[in-house]
N, C-alpha and C. Protein backbone atom coordinates (compact mmCIF):
# COMPACT_ATOMS: atom_id res chain seq x y z
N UNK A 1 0.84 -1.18 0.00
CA UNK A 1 0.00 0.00 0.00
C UNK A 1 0.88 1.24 0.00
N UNK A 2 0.68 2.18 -0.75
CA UNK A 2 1.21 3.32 -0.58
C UNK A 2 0.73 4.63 0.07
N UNK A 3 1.17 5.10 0.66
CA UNK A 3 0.89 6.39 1.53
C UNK A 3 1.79 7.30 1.18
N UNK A 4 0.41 8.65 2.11
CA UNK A 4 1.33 10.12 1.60
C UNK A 4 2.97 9.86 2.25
N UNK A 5 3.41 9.16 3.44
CA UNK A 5 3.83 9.05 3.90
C UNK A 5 5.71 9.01 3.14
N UNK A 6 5.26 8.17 2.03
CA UNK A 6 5.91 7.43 1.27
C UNK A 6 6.55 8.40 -0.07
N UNK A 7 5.32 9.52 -0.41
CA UNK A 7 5.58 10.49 -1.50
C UNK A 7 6.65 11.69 -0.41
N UNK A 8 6.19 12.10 1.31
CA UNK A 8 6.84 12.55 1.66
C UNK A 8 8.57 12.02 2.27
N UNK A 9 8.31 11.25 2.20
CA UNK A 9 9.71 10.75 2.78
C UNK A 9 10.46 11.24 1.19
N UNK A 10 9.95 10.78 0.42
CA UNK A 10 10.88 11.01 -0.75
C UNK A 10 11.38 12.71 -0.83
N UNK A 11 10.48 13.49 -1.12
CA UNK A 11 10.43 15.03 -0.97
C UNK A 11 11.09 15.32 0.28
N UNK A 12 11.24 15.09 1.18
CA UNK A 12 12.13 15.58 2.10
C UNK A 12 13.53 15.46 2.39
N UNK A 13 13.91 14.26 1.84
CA UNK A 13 14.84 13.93 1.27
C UNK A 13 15.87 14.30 0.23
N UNK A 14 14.91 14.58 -1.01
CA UNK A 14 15.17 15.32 -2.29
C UNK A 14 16.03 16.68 -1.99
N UNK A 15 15.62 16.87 -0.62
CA UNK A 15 16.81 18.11 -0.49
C UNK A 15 18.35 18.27 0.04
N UNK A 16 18.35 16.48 0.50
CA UNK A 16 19.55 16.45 0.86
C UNK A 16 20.86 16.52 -0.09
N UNK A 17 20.77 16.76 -1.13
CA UNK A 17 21.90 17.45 -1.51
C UNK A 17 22.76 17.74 -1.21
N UNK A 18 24.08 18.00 -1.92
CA UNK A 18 25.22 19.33 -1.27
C UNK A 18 24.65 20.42 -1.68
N UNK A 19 24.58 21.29 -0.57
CA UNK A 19 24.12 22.61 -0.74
C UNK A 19 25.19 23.55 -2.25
N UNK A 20 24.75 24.45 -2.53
CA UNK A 20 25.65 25.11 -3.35
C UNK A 20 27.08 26.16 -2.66
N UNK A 21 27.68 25.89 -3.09
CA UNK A 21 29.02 26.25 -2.57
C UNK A 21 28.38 28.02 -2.65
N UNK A 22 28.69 28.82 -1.36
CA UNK A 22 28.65 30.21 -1.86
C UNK A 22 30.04 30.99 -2.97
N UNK A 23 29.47 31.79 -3.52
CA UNK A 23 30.27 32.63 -4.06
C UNK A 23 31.64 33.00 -3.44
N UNK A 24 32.86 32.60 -4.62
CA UNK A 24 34.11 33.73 -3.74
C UNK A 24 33.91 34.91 -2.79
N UNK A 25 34.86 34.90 -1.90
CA UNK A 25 34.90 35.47 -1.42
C UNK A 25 35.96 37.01 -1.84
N UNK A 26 35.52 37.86 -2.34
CA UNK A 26 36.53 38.95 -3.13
C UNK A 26 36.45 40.17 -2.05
N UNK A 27 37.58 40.67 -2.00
CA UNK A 27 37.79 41.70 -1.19
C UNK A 27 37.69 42.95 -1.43
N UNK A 28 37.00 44.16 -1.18
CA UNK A 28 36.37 45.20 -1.66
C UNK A 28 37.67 46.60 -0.72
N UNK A 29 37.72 47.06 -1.71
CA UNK A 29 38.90 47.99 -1.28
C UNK A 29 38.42 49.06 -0.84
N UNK A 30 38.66 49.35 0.39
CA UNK A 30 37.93 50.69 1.02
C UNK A 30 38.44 51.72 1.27
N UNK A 31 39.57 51.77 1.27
CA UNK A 31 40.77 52.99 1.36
C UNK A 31 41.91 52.41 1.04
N UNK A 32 43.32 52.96 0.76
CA UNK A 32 44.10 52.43 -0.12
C UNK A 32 44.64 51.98 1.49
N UNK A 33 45.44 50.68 1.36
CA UNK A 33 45.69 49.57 2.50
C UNK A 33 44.87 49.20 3.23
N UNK A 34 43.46 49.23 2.75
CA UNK A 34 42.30 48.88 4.06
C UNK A 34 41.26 47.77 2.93
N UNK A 35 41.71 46.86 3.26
CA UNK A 35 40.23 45.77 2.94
C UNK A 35 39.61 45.17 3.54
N UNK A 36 37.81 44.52 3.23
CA UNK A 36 37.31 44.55 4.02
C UNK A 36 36.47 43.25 3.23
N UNK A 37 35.35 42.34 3.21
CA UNK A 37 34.63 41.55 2.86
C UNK A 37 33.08 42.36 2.58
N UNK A 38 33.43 42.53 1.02
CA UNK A 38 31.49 43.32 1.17
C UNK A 38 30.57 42.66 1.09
N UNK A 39 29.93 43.09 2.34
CA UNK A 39 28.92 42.24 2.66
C UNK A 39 27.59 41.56 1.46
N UNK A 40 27.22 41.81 0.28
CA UNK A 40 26.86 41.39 -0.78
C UNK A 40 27.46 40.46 -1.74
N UNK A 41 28.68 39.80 -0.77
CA UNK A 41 29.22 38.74 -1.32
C UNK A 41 29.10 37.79 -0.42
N UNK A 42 28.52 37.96 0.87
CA UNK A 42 28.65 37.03 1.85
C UNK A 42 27.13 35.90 1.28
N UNK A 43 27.20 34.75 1.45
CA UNK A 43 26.49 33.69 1.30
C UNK A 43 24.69 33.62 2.61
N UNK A 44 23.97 33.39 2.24
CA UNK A 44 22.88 33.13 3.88
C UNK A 44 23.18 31.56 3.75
N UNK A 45 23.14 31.52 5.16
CA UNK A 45 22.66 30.01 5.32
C UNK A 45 21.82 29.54 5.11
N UNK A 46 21.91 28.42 4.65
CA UNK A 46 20.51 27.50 4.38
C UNK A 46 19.58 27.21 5.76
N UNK A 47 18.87 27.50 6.45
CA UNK A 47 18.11 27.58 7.80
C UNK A 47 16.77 27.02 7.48
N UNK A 48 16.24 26.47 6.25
CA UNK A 48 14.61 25.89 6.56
C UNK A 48 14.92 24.82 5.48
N UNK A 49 14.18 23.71 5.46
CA UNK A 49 13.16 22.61 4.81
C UNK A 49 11.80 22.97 4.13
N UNK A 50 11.76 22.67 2.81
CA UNK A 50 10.36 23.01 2.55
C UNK A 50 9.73 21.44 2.39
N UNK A 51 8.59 21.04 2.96
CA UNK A 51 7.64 19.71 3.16
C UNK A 51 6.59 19.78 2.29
N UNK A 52 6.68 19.16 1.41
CA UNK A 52 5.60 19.19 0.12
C UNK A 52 4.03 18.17 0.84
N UNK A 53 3.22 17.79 0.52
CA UNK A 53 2.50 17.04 0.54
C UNK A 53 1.66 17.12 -0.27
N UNK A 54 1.38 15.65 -1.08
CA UNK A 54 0.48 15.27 -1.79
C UNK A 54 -0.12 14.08 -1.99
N UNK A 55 -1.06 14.37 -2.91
CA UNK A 55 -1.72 12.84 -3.49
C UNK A 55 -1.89 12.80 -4.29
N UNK A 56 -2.59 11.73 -5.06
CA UNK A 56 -1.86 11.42 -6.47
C UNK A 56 -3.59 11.97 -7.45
N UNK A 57 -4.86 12.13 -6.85
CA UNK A 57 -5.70 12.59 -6.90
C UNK A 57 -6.93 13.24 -6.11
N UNK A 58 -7.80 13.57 -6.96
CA UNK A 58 -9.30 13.61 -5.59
C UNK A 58 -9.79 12.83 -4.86
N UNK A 59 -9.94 11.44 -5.88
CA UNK A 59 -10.11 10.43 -4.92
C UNK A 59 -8.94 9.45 -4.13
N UNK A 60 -7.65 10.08 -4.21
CA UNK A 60 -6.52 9.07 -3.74
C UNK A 60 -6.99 8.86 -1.94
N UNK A 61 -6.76 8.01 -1.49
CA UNK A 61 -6.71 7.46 0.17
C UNK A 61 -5.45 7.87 0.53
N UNK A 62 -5.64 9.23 1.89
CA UNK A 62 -4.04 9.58 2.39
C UNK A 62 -4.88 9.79 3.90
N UNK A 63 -3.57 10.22 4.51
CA UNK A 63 -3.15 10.09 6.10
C UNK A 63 -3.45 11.32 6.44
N UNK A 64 -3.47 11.73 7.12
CA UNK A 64 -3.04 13.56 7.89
C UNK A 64 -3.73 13.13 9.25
N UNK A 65 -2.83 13.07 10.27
CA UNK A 65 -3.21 12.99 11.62
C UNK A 65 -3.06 14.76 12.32
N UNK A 66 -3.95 15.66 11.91
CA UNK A 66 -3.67 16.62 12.54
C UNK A 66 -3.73 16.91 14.13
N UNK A 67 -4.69 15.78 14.60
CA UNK A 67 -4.84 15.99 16.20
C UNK A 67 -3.48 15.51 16.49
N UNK A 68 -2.71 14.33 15.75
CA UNK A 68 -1.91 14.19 16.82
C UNK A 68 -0.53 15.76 16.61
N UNK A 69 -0.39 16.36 15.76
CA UNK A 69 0.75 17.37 15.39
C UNK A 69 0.12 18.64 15.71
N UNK A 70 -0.86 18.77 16.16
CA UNK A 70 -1.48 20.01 16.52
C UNK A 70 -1.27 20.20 18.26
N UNK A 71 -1.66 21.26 18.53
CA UNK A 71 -1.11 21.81 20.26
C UNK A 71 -2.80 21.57 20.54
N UNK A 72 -2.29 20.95 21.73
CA UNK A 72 -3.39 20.73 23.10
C UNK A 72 -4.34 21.30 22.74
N UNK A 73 -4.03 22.77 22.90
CA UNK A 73 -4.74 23.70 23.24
C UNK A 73 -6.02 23.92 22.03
N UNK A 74 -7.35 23.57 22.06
CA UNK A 74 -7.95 23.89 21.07
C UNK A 74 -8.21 24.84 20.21
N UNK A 75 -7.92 26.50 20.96
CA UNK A 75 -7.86 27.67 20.55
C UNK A 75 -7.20 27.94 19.33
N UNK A 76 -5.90 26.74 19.21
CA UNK A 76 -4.70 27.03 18.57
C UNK A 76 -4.31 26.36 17.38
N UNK A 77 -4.03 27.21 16.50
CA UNK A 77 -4.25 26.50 15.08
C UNK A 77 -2.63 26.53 14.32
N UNK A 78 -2.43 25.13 13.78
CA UNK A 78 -1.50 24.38 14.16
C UNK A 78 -0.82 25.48 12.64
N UNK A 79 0.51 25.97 12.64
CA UNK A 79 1.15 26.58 11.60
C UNK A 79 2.14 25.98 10.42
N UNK A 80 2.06 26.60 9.57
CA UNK A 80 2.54 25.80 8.03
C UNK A 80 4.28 26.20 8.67
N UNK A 81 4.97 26.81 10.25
CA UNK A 81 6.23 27.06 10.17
C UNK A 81 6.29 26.55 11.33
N UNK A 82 7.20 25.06 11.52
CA UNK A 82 7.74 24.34 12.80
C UNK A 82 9.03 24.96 12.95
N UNK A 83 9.59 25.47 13.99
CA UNK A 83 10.28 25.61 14.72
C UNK A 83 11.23 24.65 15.35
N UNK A 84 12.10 23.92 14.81
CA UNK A 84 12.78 22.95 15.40
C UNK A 84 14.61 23.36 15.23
N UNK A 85 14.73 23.04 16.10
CA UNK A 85 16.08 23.27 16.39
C UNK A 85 17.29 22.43 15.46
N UNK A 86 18.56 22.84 14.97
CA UNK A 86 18.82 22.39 13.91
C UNK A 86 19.32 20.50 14.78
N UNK A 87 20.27 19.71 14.38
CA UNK A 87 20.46 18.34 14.93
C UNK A 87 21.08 18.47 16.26
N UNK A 88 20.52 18.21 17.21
CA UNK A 88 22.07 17.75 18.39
C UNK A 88 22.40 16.78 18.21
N UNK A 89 23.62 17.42 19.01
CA UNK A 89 24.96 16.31 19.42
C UNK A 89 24.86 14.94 18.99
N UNK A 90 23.68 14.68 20.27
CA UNK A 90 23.17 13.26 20.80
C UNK A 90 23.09 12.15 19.73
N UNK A 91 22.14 13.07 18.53
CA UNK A 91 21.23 12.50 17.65
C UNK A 91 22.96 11.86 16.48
N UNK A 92 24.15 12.38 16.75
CA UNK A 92 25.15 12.19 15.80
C UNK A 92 26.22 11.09 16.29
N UNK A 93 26.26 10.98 17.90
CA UNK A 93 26.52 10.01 18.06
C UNK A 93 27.22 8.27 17.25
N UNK A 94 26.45 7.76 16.18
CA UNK A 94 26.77 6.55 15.79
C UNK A 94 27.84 7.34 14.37
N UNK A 95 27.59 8.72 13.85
CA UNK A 95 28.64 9.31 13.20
C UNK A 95 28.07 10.29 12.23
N UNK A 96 28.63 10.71 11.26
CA UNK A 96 28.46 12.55 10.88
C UNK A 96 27.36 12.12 9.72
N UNK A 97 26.59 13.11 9.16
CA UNK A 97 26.09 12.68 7.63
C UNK A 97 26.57 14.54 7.46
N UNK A 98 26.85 14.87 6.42
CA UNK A 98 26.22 16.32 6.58
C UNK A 98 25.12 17.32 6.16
N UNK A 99 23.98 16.64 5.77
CA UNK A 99 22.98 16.97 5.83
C UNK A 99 21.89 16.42 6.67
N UNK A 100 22.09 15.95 7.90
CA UNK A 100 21.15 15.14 8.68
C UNK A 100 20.54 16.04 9.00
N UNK A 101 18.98 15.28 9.18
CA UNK A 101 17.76 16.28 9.38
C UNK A 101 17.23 15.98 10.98
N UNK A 102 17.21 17.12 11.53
CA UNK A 102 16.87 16.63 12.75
C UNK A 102 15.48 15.69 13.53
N UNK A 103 15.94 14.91 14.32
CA UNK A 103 14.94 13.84 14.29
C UNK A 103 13.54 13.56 14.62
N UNK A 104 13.39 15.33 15.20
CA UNK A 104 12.06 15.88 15.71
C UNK A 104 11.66 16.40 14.65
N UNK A 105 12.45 16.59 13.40
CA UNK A 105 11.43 17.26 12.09
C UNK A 105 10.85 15.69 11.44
N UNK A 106 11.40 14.72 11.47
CA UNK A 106 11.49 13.25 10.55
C UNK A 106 9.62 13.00 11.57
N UNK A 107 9.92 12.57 12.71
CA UNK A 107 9.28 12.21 13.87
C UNK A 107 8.17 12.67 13.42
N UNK A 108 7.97 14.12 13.42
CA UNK A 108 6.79 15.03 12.98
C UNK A 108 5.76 14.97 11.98
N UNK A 109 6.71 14.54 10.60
CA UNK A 109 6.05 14.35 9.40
C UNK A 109 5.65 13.14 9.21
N UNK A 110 6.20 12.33 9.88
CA UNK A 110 5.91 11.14 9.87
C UNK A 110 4.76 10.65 10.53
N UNK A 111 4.54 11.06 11.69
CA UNK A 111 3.36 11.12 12.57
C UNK A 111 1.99 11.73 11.81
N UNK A 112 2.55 12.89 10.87
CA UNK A 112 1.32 13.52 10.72
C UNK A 112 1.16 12.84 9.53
N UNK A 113 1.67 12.19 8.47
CA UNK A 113 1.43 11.52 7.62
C UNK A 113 1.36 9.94 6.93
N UNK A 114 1.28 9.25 8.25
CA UNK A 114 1.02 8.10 8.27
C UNK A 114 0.45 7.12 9.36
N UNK A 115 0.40 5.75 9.76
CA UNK A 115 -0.37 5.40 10.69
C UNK A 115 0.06 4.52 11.12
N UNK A 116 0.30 3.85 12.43
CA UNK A 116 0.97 2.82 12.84
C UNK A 116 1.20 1.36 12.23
N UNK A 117 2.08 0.63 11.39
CA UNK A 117 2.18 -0.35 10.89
C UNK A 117 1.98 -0.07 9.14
N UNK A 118 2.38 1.32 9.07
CA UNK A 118 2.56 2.20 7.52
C UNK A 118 3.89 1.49 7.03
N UNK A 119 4.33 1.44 5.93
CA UNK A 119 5.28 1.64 5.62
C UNK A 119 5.55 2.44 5.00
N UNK A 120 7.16 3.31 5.38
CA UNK A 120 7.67 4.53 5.31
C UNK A 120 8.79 4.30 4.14
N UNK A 121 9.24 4.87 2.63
CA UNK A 121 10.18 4.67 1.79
C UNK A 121 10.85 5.59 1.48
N UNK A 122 12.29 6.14 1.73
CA UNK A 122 13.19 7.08 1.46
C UNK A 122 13.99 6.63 1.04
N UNK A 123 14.27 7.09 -0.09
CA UNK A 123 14.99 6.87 -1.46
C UNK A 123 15.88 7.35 -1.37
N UNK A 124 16.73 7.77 -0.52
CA UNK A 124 17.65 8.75 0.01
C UNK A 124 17.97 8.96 1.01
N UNK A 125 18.25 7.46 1.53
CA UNK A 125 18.19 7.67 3.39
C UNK A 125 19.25 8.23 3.69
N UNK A 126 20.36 8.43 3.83
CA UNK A 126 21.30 9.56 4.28
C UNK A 126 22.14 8.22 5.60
N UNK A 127 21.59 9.50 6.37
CA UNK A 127 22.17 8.92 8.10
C UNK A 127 21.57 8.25 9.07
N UNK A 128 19.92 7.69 8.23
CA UNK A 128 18.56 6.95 8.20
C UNK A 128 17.51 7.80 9.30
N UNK A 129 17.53 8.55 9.73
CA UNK A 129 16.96 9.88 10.27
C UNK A 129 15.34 9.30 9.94
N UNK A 130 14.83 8.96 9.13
CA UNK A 130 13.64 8.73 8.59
C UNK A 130 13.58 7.36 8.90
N UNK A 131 14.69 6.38 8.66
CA UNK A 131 13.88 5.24 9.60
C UNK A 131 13.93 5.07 11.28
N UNK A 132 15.17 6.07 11.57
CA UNK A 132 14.54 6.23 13.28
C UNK A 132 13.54 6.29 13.62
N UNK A 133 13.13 7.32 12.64
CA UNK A 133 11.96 8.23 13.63
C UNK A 133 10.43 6.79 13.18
N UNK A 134 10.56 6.69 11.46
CA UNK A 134 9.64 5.64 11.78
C UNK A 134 9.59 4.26 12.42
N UNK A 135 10.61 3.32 12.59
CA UNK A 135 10.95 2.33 14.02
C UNK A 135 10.54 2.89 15.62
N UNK A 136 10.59 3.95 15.73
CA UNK A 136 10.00 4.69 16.72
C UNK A 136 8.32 4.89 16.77
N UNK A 137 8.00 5.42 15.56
CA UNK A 137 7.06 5.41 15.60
C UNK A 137 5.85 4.17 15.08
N UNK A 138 6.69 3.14 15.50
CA UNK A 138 5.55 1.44 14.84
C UNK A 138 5.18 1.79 13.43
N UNK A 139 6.23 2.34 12.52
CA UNK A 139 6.00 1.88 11.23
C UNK A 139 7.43 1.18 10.58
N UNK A 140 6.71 0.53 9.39
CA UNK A 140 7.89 -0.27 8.55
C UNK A 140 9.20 0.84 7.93
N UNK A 141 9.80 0.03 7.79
CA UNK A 141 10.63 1.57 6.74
C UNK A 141 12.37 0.54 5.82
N UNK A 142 11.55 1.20 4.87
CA UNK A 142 12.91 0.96 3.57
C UNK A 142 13.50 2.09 3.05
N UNK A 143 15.15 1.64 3.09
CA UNK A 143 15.60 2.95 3.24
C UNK A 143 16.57 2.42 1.96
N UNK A 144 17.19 2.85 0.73
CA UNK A 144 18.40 2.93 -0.14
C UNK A 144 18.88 4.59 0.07
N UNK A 145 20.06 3.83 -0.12
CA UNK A 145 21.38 4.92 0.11
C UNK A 145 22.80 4.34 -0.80
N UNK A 146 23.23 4.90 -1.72
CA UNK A 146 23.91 4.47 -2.57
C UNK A 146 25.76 4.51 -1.57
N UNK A 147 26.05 5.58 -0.99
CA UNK A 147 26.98 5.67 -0.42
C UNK A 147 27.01 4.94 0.73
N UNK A 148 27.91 3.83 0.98
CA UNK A 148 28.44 2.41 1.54
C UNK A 148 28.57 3.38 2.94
N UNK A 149 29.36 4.34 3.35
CA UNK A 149 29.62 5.16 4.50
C UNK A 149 28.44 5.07 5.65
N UNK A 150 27.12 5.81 4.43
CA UNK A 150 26.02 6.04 4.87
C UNK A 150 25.18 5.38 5.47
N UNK A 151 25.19 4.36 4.40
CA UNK A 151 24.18 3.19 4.79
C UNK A 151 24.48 2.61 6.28
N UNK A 152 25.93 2.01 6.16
CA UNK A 152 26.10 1.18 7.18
C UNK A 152 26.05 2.72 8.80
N UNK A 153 26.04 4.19 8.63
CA UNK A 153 25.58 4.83 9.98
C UNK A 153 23.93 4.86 9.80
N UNK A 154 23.42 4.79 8.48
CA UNK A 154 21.93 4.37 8.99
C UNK A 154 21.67 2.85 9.82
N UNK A 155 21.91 2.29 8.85
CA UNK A 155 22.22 0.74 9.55
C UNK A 155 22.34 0.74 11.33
N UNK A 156 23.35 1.55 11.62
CA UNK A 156 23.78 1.76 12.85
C UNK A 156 22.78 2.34 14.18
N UNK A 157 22.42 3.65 13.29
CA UNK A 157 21.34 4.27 13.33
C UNK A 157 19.89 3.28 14.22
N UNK A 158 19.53 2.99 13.20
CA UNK A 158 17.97 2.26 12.77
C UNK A 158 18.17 1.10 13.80
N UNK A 159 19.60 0.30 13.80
CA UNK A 159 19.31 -1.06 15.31
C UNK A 159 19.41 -0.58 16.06
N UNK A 160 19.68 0.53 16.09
CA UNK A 160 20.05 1.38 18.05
C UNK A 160 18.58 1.95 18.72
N UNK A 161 17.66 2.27 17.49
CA UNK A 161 16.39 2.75 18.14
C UNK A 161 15.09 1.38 17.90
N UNK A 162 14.78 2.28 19.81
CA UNK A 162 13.70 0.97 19.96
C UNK A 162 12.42 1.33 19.12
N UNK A 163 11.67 0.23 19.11
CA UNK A 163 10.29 0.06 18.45
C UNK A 163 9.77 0.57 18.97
N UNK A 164 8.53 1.65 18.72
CA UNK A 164 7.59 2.08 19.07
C UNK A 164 7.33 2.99 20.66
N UNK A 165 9.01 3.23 20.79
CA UNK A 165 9.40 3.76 21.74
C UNK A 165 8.30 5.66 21.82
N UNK A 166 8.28 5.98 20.95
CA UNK A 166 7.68 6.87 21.27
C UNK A 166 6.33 7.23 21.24
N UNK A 167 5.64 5.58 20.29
CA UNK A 167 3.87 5.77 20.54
C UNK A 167 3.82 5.84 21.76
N UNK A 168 4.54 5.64 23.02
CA UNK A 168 4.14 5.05 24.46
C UNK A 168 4.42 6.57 25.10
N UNK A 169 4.75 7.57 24.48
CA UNK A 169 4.60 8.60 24.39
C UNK A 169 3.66 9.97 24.83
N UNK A 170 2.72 9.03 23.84
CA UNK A 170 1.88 9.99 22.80
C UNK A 170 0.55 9.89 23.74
N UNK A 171 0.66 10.81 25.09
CA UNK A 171 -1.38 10.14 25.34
C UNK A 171 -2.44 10.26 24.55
N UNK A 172 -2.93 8.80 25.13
CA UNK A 172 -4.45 8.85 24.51
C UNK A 172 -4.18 8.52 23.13
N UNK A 173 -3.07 7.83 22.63
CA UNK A 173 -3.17 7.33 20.66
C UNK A 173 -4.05 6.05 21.35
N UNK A 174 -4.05 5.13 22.21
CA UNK A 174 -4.84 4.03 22.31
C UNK A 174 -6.63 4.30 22.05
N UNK A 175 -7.11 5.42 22.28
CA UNK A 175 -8.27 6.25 22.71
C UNK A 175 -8.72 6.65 21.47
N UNK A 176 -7.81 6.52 20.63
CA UNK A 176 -7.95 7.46 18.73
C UNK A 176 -8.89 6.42 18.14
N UNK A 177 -9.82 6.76 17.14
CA UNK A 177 -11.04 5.58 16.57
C UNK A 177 -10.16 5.46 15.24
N UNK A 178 -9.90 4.49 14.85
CA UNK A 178 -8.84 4.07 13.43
C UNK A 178 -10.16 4.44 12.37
N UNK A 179 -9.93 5.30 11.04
CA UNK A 179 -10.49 5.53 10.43
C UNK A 179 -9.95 5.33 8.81
């Protein structure tokens, strides 16, 4: 069966790339023996993820768990901009990727776009970030990664985290009516 789950893992992924190298750095002459770096040559950091979601039509069958990714609070209406902090430390542990996505953004999308005993497919597993978070979250997950490095710290990755460690989490998912 396929899920949105499955179109997003791919798209989120798709950005792991090498970022683009910024522009030389050329030195702008400001008085004769005085140089300086002008600032219109300096590079921004790359600081966000964009999360596509789709389906394949009107009538396609997809996921969106918004109660569970939405705040408590009923007043409060859940925003198209998560706030997550870029990877810690912790999460690097078994070893480096350099585009690893942090595991509370993987966790997130995953939750909101699929359902316990889903299977999850990233075509681009990296540092397997996406099958943590889904082994965590009681879904399946297939991961290719062409670079041998990679695989075997996903590999590493993916046996180190427990099953379903974080539905036990989540109050009240036992309480949810499966639809």
């Amino acid at each position: 069966m396929l899920t949105a789950s499955m179109a997003v893992g791919h798209l989120l992924t798709a950005t792991e790339r090498e970022p683009p190298r910024p522009p030389h750095r050329h030195q702008a002459r400001l008085a004769p023996g005085t140089t300086r770096m002008a600032l219109s040559q300096l590079a921004w950091a790359h600081a966000h993820e964009t999360l596509l979601w789709a389906s394949k039509g009107s009538r396609s069958r997809y996921t969106f768990n918004y109660d569970l990714i939405n705040s408590r609070d009923p007043t409060a209406q859940l925003s198209s901009v998560w706030h997550i902090p870029s990877v810690p430390n912790r999460e690097k542990l078994h070893g480096y990727h350099p585009t690893q996505k942090p595991l509370r953004l993987l966790r997130r999308a995953i939750l909101a776009s699929s359902r316990e005993g889903d299977l999850v497919f990233d075509p681009f597993c990296g540092s397997g970030t996406s099958g943590v978070a889904s082994k965590e979250l009681g879904r399946f997950f297939v991961g290719a990664e062409k670079e041998e490095e990679y695989a075997e710290l996903a590999g590493r990755r993916i046996g180190a985290a427990d099953r379903g460690v974080v539905l036990r989490e989540i109050p009240d998912l036992g309480q949810r009516e499966r639809f």
